[in-house]
N, C-alpha and C. Protein backbone atom coordinates (compact mmCIF):
# COMPACT_ATOMS: atom_id res chain seq x y z
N UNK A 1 83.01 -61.06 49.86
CA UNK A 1 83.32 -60.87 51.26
C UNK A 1 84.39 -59.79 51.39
N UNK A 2 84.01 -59.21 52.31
CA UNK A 2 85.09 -57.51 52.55
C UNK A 2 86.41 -58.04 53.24
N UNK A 3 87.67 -58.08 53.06
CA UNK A 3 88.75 -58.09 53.71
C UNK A 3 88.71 -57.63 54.77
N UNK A 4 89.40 -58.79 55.92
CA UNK A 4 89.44 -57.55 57.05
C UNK A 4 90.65 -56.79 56.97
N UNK A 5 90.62 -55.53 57.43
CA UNK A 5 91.83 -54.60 57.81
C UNK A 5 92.42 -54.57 59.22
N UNK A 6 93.87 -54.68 58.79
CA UNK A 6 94.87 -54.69 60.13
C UNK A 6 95.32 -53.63 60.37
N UNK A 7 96.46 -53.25 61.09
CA UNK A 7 96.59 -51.43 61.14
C UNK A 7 97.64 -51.14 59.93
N UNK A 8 97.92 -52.23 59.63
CA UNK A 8 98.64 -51.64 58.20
C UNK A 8 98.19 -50.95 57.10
N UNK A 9 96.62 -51.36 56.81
CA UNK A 9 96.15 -51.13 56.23
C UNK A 9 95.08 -49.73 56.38
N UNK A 10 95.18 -49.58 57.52
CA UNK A 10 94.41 -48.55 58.00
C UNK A 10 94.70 -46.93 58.55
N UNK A 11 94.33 -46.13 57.46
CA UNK A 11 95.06 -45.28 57.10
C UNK A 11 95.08 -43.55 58.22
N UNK A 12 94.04 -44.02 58.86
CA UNK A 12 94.07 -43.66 60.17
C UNK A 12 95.12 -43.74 61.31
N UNK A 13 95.58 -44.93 60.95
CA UNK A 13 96.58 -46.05 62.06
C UNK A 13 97.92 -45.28 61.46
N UNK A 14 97.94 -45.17 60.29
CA UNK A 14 99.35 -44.72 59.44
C UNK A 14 99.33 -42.92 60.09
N UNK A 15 98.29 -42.31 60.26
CA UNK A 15 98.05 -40.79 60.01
C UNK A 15 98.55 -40.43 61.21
N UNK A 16 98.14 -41.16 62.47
CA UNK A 16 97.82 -40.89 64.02
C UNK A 16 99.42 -41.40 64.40
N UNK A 17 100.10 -41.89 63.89
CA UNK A 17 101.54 -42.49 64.07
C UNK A 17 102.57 -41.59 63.51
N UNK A 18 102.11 -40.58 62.83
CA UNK A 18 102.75 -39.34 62.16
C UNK A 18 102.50 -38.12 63.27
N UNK A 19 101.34 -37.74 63.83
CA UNK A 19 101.59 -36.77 64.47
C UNK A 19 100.57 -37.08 65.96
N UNK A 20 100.89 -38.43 65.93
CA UNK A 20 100.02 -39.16 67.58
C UNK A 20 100.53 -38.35 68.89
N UNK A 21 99.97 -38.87 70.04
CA UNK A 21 100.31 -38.62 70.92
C UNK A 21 100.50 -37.16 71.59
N UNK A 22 100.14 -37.30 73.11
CA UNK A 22 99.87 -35.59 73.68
C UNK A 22 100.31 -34.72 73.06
N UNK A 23 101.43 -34.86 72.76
CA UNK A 23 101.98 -32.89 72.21
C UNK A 23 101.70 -32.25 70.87
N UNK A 24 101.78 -33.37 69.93
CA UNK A 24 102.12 -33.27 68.67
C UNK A 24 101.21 -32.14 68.18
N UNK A 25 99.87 -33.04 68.18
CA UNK A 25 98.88 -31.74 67.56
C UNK A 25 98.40 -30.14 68.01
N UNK A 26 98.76 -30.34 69.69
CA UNK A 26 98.69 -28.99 70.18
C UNK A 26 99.80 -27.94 69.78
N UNK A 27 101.39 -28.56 69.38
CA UNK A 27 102.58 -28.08 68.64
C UNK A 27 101.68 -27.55 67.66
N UNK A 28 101.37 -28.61 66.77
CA UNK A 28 101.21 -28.15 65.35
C UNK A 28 100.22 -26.81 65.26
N UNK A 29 99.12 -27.05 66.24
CA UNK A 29 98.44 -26.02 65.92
C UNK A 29 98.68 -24.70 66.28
N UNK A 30 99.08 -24.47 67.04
CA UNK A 30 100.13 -23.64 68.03
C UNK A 30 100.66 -22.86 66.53
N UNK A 31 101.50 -23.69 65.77
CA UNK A 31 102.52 -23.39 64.70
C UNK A 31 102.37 -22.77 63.41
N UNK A 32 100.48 -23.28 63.31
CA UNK A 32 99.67 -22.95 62.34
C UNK A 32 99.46 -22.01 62.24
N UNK A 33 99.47 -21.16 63.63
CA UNK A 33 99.10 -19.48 63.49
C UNK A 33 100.25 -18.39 62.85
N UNK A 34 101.28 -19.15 63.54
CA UNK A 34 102.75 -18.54 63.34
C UNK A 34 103.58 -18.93 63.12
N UNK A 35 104.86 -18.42 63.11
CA UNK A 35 106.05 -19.41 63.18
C UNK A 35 106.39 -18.62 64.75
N UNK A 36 106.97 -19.25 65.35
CA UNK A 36 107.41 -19.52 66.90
C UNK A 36 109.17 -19.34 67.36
N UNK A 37 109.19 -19.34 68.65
CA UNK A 37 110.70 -19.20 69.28
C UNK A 37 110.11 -20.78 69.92
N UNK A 38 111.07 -21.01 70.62
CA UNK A 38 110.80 -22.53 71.97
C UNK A 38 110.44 -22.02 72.88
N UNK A 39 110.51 -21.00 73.68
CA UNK A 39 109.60 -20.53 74.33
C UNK A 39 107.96 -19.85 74.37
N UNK A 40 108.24 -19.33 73.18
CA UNK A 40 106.88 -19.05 73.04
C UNK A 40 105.60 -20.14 72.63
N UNK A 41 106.43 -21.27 72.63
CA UNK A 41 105.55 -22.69 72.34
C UNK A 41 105.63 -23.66 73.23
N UNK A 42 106.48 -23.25 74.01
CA UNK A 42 106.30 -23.47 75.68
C UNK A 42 105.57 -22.71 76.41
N UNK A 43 105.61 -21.72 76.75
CA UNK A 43 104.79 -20.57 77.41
C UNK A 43 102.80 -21.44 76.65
N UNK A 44 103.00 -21.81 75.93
CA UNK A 44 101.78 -22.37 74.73
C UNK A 44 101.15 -23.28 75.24
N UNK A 45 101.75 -24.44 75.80
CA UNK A 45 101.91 -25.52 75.84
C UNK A 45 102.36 -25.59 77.69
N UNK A 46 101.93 -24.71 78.51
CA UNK A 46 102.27 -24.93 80.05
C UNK A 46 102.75 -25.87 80.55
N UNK A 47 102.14 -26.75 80.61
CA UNK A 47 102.69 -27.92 81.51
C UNK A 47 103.46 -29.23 80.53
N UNK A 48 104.06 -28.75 79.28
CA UNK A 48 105.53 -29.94 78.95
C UNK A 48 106.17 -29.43 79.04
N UNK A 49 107.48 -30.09 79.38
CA UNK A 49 108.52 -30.04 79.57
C UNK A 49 109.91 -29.38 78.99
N UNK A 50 110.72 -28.62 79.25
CA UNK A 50 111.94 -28.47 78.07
C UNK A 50 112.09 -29.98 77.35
N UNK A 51 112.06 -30.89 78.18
CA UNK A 51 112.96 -32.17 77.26
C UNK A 51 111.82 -32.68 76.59
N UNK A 52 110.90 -32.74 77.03
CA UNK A 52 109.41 -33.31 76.11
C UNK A 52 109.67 -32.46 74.73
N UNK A 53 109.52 -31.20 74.94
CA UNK A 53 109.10 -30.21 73.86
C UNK A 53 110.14 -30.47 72.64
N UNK A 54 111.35 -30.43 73.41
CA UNK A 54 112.67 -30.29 72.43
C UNK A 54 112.25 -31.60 71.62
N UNK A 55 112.07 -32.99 72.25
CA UNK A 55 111.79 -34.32 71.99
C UNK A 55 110.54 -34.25 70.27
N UNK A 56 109.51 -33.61 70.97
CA UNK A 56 108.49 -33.51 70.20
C UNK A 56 108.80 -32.48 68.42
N UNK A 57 109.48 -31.03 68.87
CA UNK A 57 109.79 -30.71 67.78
C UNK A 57 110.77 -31.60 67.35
N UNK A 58 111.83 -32.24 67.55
CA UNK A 58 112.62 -32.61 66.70
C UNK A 58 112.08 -33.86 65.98
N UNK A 59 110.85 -34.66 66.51
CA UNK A 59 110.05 -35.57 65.77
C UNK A 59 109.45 -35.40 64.61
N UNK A 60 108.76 -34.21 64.69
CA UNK A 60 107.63 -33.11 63.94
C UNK A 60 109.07 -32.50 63.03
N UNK A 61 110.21 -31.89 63.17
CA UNK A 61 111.50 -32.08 62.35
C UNK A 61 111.67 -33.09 61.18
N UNK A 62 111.70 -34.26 61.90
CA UNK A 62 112.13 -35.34 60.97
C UNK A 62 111.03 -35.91 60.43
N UNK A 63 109.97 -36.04 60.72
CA UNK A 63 108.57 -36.06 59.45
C UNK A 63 108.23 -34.72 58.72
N UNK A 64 108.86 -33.96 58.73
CA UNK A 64 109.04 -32.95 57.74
C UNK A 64 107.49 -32.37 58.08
N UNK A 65 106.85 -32.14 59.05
CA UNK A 65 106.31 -31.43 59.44
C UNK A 65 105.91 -29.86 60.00
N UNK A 66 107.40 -30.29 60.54
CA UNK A 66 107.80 -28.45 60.98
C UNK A 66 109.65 -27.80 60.06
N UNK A 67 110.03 -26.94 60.22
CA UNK A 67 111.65 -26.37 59.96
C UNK A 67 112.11 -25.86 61.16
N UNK A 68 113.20 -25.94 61.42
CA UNK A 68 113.94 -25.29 62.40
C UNK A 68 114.98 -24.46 62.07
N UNK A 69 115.43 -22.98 62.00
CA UNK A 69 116.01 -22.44 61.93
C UNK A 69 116.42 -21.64 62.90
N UNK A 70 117.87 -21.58 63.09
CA UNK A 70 118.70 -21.43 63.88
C UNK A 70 119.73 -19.86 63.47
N UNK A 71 119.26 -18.95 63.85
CA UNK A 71 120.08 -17.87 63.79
C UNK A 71 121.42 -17.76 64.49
N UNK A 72 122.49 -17.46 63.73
CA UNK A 72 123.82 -16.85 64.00
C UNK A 72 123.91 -15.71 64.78
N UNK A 73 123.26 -15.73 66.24
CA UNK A 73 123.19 -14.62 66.99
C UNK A 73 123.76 -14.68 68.20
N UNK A 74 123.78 -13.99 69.15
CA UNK A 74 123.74 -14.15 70.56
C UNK A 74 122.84 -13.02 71.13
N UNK A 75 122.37 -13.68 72.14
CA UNK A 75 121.90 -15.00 71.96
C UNK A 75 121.45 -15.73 71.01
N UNK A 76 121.76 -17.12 70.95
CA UNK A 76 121.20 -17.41 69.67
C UNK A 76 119.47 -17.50 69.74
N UNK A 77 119.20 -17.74 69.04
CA UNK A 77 117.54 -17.55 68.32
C UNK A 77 117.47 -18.84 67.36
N UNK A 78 116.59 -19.49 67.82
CA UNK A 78 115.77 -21.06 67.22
C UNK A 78 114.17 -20.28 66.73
N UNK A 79 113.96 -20.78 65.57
CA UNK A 79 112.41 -20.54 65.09
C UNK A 79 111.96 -21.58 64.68
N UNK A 80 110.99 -22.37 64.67
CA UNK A 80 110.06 -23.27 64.36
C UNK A 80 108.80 -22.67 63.57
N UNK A 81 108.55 -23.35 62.40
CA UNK A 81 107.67 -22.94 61.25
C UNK A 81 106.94 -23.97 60.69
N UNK A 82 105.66 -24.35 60.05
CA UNK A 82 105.53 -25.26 59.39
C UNK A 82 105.76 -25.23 58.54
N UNK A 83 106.19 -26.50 57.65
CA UNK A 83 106.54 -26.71 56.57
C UNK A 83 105.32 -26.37 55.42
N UNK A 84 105.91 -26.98 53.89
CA UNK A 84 104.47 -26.89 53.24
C UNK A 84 104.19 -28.08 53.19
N UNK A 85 104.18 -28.85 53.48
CA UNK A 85 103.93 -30.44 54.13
C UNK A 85 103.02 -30.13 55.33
N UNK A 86 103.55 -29.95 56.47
CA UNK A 86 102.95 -29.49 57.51
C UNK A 86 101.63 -28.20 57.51
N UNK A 87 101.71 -28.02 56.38
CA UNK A 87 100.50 -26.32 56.37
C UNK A 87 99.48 -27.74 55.98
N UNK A 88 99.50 -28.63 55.08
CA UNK A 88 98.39 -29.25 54.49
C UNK A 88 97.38 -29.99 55.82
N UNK A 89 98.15 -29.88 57.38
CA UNK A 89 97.41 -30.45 58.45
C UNK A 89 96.10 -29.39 58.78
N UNK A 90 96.52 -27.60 58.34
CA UNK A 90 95.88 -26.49 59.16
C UNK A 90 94.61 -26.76 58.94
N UNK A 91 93.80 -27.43 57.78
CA UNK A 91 92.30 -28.02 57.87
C UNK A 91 91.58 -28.64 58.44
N UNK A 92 92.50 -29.78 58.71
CA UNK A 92 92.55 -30.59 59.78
C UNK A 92 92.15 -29.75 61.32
N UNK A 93 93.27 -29.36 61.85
CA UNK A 93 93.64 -28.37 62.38
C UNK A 93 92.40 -27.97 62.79
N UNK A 94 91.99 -26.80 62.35
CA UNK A 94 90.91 -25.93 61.96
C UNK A 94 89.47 -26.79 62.54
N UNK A 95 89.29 -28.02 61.54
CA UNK A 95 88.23 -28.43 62.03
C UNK A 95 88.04 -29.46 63.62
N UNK A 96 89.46 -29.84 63.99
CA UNK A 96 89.11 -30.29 65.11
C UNK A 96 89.06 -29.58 65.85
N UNK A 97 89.44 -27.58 66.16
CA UNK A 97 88.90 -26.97 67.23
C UNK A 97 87.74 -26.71 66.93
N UNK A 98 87.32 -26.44 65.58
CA UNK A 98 85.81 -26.42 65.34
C UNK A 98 85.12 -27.30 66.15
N UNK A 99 85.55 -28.39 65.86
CA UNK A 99 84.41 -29.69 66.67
C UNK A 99 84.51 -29.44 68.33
N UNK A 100 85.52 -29.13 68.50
CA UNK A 100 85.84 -29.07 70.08
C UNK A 100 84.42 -28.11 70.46
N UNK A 101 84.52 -26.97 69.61
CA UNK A 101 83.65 -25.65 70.57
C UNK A 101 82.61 -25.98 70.27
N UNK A 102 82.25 -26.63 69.42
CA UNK A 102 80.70 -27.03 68.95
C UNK A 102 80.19 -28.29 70.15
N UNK A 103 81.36 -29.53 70.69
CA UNK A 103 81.13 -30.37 71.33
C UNK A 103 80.91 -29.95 72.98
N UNK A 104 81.60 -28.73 73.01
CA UNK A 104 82.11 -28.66 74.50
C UNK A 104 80.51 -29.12 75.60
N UNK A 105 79.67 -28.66 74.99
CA UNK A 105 78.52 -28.20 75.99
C UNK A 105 78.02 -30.44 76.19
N UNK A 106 78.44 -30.97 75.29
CA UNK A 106 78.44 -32.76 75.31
C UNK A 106 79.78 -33.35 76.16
N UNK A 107 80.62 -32.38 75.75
CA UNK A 107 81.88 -33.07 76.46
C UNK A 107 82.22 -32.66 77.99
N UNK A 108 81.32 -31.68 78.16
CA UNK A 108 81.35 -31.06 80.17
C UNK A 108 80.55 -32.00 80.35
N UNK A 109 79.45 -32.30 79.91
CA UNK A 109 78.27 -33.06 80.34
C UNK A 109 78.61 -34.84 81.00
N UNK A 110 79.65 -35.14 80.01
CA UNK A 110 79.95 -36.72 79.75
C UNK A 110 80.78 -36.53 81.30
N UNK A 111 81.89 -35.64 80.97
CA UNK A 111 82.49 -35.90 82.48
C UNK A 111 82.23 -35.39 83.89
């Protein structure tokens, strides 16, 4: 008899809790192309927020997803980069806009 699985066990449940929720993956991919200012990943990302965004990189920060570096300037200058932790998502990445453009003509239809 097969065990059932709880979300502990389910490694999906573990994956989607690392970079879940609205912003995360549109950040990441955003990040994948380049490395970034906060504006230019705002300007990216239209409608969140300064405090969302700031919120979201510093999440994507502390799962060692993205780097933040902070130039000694004035103005000062913030850059956001992925990590090499964070580059191992760009496949990922990659194939869920794949699926998107391949789905779109199913996914206008549904709604």
């Amino acid at each position: 008899m097969e065990k059932e699985l709880d979300d502990t066990d389910c490694p999906v449940t573990a994956t989607i809790a690392l970079f879940g929720g609205r912003w995360k993956l549109p950040i990441l991919y955003i990040l994948s192309k380049n490395t970034r200012r906060f504006g230019e990943i705002q300007v990216r990302v239209s409608s969140i927020s300064k405090k969302v965004l700031t919120n979201q990189l510093r999440e994507l920060e502390a799962d060692g997803l993205i780097s933040r570096k902070q130039y000694k300037e004035l103005p000062p200058r913030v850059e956001y980069t992925l990590t090499d932790f964070g580059k191992t998502l760009c496949p990922l990445l990659i194939d869920i806009a794949a699926w998107q453009r391949n789905s779109i003509d199913h996914l206008t239809q549904v709604k």
